[in-house]
N, C-alpha and C. Protein backbone atom coordinates (compact mmCIF):
# COMPACT_ATOMS: atom_id res chain seq x y z
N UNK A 1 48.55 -69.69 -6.47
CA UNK A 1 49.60 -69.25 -5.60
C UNK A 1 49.16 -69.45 -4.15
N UNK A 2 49.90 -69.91 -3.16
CA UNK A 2 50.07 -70.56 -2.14
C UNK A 2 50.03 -69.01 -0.88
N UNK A 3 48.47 -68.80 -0.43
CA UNK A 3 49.51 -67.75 0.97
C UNK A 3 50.31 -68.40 1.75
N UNK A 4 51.69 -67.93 2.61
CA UNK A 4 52.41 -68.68 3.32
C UNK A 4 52.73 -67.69 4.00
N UNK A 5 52.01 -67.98 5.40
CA UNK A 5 52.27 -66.73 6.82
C UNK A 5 53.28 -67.45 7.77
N UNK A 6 53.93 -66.19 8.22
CA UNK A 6 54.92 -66.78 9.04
C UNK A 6 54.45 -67.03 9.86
N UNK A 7 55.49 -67.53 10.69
CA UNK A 7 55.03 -68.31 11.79
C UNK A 7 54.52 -67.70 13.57
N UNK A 8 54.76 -66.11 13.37
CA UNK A 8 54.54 -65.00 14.27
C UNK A 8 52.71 -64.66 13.81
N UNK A 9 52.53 -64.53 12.60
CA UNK A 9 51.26 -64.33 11.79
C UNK A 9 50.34 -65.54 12.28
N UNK A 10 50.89 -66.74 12.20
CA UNK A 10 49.80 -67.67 12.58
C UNK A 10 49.79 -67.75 14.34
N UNK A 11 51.08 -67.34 15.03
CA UNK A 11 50.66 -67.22 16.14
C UNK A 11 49.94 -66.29 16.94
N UNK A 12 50.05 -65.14 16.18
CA UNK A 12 48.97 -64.35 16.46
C UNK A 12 47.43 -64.71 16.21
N UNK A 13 47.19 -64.88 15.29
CA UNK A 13 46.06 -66.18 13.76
C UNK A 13 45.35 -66.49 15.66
N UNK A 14 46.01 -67.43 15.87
CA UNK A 14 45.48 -68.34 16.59
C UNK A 14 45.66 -67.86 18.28
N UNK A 15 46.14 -67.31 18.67
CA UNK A 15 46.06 -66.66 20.05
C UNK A 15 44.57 -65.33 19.64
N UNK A 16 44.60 -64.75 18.90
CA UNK A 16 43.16 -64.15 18.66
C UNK A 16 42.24 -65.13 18.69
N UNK A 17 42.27 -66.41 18.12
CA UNK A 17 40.73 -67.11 17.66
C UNK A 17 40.39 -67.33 19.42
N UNK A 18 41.58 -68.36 19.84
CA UNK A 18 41.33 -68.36 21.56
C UNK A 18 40.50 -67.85 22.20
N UNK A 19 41.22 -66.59 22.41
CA UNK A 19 40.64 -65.49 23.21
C UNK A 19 38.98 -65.01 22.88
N UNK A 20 39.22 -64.80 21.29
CA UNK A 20 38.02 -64.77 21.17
C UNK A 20 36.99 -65.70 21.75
N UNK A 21 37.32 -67.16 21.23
CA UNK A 21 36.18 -68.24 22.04
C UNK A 21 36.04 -68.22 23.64
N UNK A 22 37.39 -67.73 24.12
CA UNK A 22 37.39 -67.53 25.50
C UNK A 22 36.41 -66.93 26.12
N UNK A 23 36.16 -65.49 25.19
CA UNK A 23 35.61 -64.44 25.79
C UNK A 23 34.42 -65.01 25.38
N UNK A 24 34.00 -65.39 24.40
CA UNK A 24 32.51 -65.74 23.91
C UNK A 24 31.91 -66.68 25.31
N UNK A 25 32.81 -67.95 25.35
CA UNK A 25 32.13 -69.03 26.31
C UNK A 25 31.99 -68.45 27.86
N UNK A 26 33.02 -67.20 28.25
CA UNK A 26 32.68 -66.60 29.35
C UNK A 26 31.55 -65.66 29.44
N UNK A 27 30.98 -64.91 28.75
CA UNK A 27 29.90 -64.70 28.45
C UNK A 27 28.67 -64.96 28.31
N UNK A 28 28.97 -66.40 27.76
CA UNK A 28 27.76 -67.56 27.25
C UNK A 28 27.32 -68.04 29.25
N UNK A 29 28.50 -68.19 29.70
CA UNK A 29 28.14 -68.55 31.35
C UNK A 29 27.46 -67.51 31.61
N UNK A 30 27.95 -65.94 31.92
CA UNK A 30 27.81 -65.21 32.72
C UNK A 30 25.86 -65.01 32.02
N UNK A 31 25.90 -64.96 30.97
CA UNK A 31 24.40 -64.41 30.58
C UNK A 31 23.26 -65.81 30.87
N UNK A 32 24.04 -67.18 31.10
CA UNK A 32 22.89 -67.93 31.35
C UNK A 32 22.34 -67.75 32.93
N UNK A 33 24.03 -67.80 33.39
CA UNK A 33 23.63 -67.38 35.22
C UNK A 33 23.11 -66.01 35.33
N UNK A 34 22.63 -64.79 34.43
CA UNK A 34 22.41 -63.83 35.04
C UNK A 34 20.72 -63.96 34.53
N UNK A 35 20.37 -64.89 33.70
CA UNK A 35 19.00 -65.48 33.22
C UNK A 35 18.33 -66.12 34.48
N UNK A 36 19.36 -67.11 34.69
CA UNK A 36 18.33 -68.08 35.94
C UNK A 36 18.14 -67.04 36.94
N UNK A 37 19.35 -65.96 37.52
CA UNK A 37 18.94 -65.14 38.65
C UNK A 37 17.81 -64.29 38.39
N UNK A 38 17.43 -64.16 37.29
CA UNK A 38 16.49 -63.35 36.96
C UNK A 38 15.00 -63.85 37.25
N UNK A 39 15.16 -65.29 36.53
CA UNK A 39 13.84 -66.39 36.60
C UNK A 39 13.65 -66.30 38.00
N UNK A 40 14.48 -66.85 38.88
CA UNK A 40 14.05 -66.94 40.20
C UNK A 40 13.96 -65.67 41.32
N UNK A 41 14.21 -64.97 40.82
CA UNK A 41 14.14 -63.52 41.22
C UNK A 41 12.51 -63.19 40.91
N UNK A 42 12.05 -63.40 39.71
CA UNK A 42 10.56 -63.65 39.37
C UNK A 42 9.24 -64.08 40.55
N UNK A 43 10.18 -65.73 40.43
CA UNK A 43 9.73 -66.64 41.01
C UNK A 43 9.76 -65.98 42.32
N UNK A 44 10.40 -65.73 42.98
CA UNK A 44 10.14 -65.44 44.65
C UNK A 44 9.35 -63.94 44.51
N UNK A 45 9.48 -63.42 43.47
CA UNK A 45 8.05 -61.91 44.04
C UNK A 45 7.02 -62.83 43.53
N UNK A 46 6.60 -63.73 42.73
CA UNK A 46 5.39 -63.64 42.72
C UNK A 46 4.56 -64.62 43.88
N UNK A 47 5.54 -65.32 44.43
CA UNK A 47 5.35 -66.12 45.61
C UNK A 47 4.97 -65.47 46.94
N UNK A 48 5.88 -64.28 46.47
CA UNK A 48 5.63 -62.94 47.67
C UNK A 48 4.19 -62.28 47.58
N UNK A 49 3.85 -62.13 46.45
CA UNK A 49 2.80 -61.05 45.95
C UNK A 49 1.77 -62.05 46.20
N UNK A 50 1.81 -63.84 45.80
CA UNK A 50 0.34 -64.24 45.78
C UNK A 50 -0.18 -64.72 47.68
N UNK A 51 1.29 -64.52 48.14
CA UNK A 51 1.13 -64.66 50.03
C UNK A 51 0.67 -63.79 50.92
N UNK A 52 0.84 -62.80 49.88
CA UNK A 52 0.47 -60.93 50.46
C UNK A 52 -1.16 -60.99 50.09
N UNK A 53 -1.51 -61.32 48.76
CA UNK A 53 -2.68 -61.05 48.33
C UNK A 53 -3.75 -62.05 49.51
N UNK A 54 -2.87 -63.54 49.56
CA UNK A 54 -3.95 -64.18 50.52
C UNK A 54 -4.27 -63.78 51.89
N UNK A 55 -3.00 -62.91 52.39
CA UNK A 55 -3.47 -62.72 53.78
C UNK A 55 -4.09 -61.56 53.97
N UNK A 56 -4.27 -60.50 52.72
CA UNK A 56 -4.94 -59.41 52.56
C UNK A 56 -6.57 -60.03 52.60
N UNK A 57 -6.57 -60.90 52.23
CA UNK A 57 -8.09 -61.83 51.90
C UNK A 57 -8.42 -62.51 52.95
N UNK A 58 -7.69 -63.17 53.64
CA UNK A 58 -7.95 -64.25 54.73
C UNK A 58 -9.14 -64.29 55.62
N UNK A 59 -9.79 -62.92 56.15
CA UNK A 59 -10.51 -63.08 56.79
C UNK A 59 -12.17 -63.03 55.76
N UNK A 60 -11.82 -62.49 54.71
CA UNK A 60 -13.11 -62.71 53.93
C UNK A 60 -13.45 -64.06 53.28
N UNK A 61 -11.71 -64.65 53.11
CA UNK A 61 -12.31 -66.15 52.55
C UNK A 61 -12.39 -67.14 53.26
N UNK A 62 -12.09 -66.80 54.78
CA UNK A 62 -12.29 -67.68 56.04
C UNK A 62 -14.23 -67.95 56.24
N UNK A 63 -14.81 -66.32 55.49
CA UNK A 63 -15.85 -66.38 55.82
C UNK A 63 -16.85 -66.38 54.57
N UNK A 64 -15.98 -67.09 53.70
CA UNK A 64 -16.67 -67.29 52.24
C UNK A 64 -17.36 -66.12 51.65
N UNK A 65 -16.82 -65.07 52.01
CA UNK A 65 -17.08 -63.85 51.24
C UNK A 65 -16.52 -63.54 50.02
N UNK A 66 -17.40 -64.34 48.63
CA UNK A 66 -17.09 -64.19 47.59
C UNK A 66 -16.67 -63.26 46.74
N UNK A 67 -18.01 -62.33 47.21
CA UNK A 67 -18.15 -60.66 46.47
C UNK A 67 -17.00 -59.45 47.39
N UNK A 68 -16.54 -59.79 48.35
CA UNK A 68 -15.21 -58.90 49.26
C UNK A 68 -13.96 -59.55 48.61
N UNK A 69 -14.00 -60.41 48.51
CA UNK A 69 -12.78 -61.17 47.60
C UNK A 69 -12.71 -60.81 46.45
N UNK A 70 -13.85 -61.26 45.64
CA UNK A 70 -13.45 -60.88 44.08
C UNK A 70 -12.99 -59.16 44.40
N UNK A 71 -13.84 -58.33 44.85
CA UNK A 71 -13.26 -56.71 45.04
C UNK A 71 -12.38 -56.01 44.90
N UNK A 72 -11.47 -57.17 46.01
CA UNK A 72 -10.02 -56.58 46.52
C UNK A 72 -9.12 -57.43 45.29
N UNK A 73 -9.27 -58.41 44.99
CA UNK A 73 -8.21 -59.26 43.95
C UNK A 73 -8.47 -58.15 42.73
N UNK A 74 -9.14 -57.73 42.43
CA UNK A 74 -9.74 -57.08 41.52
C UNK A 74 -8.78 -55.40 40.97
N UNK A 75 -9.03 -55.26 42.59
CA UNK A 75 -8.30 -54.26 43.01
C UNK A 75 -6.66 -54.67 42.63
N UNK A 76 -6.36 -55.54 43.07
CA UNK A 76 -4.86 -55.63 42.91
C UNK A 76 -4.12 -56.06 41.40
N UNK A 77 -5.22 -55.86 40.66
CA UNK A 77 -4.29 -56.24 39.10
C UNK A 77 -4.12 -55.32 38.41
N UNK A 78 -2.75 -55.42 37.76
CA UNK A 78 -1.99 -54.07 36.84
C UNK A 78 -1.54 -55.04 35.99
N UNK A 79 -0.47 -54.33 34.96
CA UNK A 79 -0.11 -54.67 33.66
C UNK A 79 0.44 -55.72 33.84
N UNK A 80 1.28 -56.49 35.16
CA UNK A 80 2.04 -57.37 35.89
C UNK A 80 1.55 -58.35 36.39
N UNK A 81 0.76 -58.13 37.23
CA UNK A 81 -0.17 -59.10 37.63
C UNK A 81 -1.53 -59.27 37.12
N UNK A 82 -1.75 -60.42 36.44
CA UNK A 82 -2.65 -60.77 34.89
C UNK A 82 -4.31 -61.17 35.43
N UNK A 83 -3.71 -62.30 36.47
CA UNK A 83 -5.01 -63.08 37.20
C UNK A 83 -5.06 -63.42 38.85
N UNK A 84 -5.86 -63.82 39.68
CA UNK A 84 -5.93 -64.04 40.66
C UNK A 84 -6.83 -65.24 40.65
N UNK A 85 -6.73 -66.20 41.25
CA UNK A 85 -7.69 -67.29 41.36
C UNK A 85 -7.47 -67.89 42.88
N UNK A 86 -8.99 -67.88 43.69
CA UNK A 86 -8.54 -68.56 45.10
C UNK A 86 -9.21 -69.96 44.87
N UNK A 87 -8.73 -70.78 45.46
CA UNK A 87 -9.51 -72.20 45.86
C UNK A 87 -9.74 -72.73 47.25
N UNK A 88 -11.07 -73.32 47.62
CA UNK A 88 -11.46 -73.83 49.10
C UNK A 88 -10.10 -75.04 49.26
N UNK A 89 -10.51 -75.87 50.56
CA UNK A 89 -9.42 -76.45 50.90
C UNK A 89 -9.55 -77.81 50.15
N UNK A 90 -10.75 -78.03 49.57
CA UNK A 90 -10.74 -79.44 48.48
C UNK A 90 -10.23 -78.82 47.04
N UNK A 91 -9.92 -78.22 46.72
CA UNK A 91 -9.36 -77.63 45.55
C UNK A 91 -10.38 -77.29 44.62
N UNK A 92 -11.56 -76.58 45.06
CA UNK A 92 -13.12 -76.62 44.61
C UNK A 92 -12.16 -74.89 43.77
N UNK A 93 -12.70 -74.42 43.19
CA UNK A 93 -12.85 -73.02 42.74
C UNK A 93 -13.55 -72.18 43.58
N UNK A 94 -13.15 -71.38 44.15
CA UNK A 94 -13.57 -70.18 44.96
C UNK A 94 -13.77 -68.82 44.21
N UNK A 95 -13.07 -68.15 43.67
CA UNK A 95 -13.25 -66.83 43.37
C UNK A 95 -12.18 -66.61 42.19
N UNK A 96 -12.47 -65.46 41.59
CA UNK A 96 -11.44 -65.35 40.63
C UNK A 96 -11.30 -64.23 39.81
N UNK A 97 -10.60 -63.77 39.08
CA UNK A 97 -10.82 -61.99 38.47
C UNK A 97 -11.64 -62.31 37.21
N UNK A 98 -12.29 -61.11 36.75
CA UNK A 98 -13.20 -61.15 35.39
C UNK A 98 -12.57 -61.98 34.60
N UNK A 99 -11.06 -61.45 34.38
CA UNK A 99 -10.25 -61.47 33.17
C UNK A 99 -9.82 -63.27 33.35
N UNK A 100 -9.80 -63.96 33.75
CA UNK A 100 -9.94 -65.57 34.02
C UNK A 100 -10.87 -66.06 33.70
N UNK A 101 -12.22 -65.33 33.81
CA UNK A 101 -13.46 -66.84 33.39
C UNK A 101 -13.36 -67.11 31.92
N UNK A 102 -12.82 -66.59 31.25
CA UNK A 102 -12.88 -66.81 30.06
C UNK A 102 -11.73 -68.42 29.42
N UNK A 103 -10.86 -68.63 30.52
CA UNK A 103 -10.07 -69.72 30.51
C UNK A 103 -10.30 -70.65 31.59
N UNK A 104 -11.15 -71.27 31.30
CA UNK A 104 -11.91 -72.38 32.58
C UNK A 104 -10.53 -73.60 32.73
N UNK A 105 -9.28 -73.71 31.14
CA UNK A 105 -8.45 -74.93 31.68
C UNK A 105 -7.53 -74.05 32.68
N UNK A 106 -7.73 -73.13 32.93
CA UNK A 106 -6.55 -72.47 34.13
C UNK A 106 -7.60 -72.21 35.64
N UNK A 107 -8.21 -71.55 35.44
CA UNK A 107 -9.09 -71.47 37.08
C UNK A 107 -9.55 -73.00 37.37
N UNK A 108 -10.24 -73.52 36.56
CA UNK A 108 -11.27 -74.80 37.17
C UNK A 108 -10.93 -75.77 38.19
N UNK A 109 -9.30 -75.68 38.44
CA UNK A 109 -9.17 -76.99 39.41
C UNK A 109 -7.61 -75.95 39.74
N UNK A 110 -7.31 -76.55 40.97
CA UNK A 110 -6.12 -76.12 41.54
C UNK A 110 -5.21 -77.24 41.40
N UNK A 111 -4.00 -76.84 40.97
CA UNK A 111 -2.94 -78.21 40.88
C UNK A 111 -1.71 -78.30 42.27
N UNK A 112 -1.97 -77.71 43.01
CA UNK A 112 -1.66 -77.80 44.30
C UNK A 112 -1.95 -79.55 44.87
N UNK A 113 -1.10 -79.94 45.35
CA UNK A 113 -1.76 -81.30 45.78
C UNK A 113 -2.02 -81.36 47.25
N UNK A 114 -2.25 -82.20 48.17
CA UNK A 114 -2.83 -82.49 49.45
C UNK A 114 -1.92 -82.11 50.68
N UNK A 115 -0.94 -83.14 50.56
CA UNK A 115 0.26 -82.98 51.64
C UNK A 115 0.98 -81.96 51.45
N UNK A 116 0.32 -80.58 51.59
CA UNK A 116 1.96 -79.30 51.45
C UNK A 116 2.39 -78.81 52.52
N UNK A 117 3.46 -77.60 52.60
CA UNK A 117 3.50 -76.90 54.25
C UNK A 117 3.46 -75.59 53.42
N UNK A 118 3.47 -74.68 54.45
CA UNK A 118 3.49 -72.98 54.00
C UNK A 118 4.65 -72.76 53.24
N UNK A 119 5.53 -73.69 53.35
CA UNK A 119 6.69 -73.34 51.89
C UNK A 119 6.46 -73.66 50.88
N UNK A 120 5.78 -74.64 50.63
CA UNK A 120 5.29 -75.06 49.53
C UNK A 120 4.53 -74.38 48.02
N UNK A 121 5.15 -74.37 47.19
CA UNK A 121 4.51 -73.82 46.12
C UNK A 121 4.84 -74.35 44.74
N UNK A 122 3.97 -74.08 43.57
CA UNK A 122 3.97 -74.84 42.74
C UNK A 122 4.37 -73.45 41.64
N UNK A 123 5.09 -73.29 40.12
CA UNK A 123 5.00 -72.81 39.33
C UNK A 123 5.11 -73.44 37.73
N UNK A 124 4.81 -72.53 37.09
CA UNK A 124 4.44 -72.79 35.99
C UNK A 124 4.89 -71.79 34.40
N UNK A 125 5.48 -71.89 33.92
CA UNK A 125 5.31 -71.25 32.50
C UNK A 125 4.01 -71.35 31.74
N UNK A 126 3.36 -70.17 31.33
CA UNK A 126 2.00 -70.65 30.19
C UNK A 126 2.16 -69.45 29.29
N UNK A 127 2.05 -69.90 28.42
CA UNK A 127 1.70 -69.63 27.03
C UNK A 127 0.35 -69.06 26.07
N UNK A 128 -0.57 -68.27 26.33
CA UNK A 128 -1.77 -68.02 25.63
C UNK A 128 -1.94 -67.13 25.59
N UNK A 129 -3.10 -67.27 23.87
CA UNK A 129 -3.91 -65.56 23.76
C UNK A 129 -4.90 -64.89 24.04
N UNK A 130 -4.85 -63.97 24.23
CA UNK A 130 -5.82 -63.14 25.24
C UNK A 130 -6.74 -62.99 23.97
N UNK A 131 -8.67 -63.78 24.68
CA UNK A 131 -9.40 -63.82 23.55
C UNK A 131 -9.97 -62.13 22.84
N UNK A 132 -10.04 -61.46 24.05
CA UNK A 132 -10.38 -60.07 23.68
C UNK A 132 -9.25 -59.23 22.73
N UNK A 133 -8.25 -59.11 23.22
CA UNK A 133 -7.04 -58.15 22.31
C UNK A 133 -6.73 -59.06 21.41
N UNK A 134 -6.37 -60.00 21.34
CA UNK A 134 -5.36 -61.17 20.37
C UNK A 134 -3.98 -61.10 20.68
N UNK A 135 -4.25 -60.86 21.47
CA UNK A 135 -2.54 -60.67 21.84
C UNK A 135 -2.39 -61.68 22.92
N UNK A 136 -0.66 -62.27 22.59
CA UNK A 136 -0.13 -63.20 23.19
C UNK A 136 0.64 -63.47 24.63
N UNK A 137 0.19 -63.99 25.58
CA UNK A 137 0.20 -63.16 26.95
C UNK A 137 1.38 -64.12 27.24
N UNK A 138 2.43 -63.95 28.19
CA UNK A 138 3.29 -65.08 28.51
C UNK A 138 3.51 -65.23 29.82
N UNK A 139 3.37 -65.99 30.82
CA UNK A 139 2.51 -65.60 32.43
C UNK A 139 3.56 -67.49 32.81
N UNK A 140 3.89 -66.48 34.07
CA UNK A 140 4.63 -67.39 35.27
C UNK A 140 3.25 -67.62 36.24
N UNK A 141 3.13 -68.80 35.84
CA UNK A 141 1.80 -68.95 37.18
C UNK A 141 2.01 -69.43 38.02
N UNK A 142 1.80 -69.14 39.49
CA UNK A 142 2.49 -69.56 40.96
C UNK A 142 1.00 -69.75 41.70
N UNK A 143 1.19 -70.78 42.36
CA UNK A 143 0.13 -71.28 43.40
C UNK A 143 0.91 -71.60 44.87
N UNK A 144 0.45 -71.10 45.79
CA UNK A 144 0.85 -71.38 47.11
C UNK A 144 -0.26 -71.99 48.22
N UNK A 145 -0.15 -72.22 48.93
CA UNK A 145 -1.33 -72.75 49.66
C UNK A 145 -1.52 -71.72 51.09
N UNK A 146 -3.02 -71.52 50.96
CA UNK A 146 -3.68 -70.84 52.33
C UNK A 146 -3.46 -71.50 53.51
N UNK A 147 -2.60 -71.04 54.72
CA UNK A 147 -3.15 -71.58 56.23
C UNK A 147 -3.28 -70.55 57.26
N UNK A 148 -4.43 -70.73 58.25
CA UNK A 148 -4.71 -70.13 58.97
C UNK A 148 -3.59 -70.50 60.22
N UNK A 149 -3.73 -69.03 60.49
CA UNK A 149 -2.78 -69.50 61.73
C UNK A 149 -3.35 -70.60 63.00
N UNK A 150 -2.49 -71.40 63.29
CA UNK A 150 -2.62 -72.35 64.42
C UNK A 150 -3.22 -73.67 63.91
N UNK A 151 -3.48 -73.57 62.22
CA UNK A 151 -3.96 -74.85 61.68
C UNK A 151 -2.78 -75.71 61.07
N UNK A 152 -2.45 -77.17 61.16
CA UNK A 152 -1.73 -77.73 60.11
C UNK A 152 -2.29 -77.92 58.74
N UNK A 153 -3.52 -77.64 58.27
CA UNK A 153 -4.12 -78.15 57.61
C UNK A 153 -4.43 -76.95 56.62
N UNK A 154 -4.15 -77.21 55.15
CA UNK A 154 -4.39 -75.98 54.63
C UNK A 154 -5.80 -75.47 54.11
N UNK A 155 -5.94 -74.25 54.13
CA UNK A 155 -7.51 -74.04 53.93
C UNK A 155 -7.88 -73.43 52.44
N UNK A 156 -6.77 -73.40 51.64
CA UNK A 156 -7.26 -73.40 50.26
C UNK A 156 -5.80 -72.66 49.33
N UNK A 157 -6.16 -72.28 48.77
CA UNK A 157 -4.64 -71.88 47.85
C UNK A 157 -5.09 -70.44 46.76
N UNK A 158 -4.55 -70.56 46.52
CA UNK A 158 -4.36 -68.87 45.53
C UNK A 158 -3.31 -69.14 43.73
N UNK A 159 -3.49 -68.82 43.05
CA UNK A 159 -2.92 -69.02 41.79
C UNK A 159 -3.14 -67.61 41.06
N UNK A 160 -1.81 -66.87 40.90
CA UNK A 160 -1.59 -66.22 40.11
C UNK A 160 -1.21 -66.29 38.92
N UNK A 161 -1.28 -65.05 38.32
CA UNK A 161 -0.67 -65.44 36.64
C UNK A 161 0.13 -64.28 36.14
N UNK A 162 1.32 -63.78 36.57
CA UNK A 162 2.26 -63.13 36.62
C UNK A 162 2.98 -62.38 35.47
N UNK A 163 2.89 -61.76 34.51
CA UNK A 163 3.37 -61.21 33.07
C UNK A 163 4.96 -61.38 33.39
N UNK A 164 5.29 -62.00 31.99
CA UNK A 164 6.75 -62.26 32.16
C UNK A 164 7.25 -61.19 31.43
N UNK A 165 7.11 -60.16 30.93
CA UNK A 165 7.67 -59.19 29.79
C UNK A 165 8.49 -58.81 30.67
N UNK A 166 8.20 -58.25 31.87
CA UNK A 166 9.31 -57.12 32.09
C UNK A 166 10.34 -57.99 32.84
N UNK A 167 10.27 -59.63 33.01
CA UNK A 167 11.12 -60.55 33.37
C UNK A 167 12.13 -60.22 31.76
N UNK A 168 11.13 -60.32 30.51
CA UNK A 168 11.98 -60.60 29.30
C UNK A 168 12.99 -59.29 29.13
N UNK A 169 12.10 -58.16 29.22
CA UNK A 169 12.90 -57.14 29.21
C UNK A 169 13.97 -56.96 29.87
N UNK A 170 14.04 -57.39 31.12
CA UNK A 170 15.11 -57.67 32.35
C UNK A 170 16.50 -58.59 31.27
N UNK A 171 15.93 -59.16 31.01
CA UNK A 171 17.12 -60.52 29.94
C UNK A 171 17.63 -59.71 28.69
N UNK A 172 16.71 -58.89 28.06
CA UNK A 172 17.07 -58.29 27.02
C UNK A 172 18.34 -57.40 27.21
N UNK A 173 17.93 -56.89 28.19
CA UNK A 173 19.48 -55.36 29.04
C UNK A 173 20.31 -56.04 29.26
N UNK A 174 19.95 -57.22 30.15
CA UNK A 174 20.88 -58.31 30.30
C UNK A 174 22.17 -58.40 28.56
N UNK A 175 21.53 -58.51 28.39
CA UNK A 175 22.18 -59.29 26.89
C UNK A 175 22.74 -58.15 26.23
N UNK A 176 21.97 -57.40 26.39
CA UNK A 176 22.79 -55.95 25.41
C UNK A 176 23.83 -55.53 26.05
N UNK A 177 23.82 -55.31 27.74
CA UNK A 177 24.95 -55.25 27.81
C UNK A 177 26.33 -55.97 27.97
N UNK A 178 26.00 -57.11 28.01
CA UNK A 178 27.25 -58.31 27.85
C UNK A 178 27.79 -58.21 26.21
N UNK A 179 26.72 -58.26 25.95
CA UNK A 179 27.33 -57.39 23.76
C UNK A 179 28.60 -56.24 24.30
N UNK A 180 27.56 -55.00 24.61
CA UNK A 180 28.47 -54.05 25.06
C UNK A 180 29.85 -54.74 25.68
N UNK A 181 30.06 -54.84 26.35
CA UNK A 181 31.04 -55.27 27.15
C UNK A 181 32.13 -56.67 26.07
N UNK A 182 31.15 -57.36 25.67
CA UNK A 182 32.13 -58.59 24.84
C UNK A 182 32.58 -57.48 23.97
C-alpha cells in the first residue's frame, strides 16, 4: 500500500527540511568564524606574552646573563605557558626552561629567518608527549624576534610553547552553545 500525502503535508515535508539545512549551514558558518576568532585571539596573546617576556629579559640577555634569564623565564611558566626558549642574533641557542631540554628538535635552532622587523613573527601548531607524565601536550608555538631599541638589526628571538586546551575548551562552549541555540 502506497502512502499518499497531500499536497499541504509535503509542503510542509519540505519547507521543514529547508529550514532545517538553513539553520544547520548558518551555524556551520557562525561556529567556523567563531573558531578562527578564537585561533587568532590565541595567536596575538601569545605574541603579546613572548614580547613581554623578552623585554622583561632584555637587559640580562643584552649582557649574556644566562643564569638571570633562565630564573625569570622560569619564573614565568604556569599550566599555559609550557616553554620559553631565547636565541642570540645568529640563531645559536641561548637559554631555555628545564622542561625543554628534553626536546632538542624544538629548542636547538630558531626558525625565525634573517630579514624580519618587530612585527614579524612566526607560529606553529605541535603535537607531542610529555616524556615524564605521558601525557599529550598540544602547544601553539610563537617566535618573535628581539630588538634593541635604536637597532635595525635584530639581536635574537624568543620561542614559546603556549597550551592550547583552554584555546580547545574556548571551542568546546563555543559549540555547545550554538547546539543550545540550533
Amino acid at each position: 500500500m502506497k502512502l499518499r500525502m497531500s499536497l499541504q503535508t509535503r509542503f510542509m515535508v519540505w519547507a521543514i527540511v529547508l529550514i532545517t539545512v538553513l539553520l544547520v549551514s548558518i551555524l556551520l558558518v557562525i561556529e567556523q568564524r567563531e573558531v578562527k576568532a578564537i585561533f587568532e585571539e590565541q595567536k596575538e596573546k601569545g605574541v603579546l606574552i613572548a614580547k613581554n617576556i623578552a623585554y622583561l629579559n632584555l637587559p640580562a640577555f643584552i649582557q649574556w646573563d644566562e643564569e638571570g634569564v633562565r630564573e625569570n623565564i622560569e619564573e614565568q611558566i604556569d599550566e599555559n605557558l609550557i616553554y620559553v626558549v631565547l636565541y642570540g642574533r645568529y640563531n645559536n641557542f641561548f637559554v631555555g626552561t628545564s622542561f625543554i631540554e628534553d626536546y632538542k628538535e624544538i629548542y636547538l635552532y630558531s626558525d625565525l629567518g634573517w630579514e624580519v622587523d618587530k612585527k614579524s613573527y612566526l607560529f606553529e601548531r605541535k603535537k607531542f608527549e610529555d616524556k615524564k607524565s605521558a601525557q599529550i601536550l598540544r602547544i601553539l608555538e610563537i617566535e618573535v624576534p628581539i630588538f634593541v631599541r635604536g637597532s635595525p638589526r635584530r639581536w635574537g628571538s624568543i620561542k614559546i610553547g603556549l597550551s592550547l586546551e583552554e584555546m580547545r575548551a574556548e571551542i568546546l562552549k563555543t559549540r555547545l552553545m550554538l547546539i543550545f541555540i540550533g
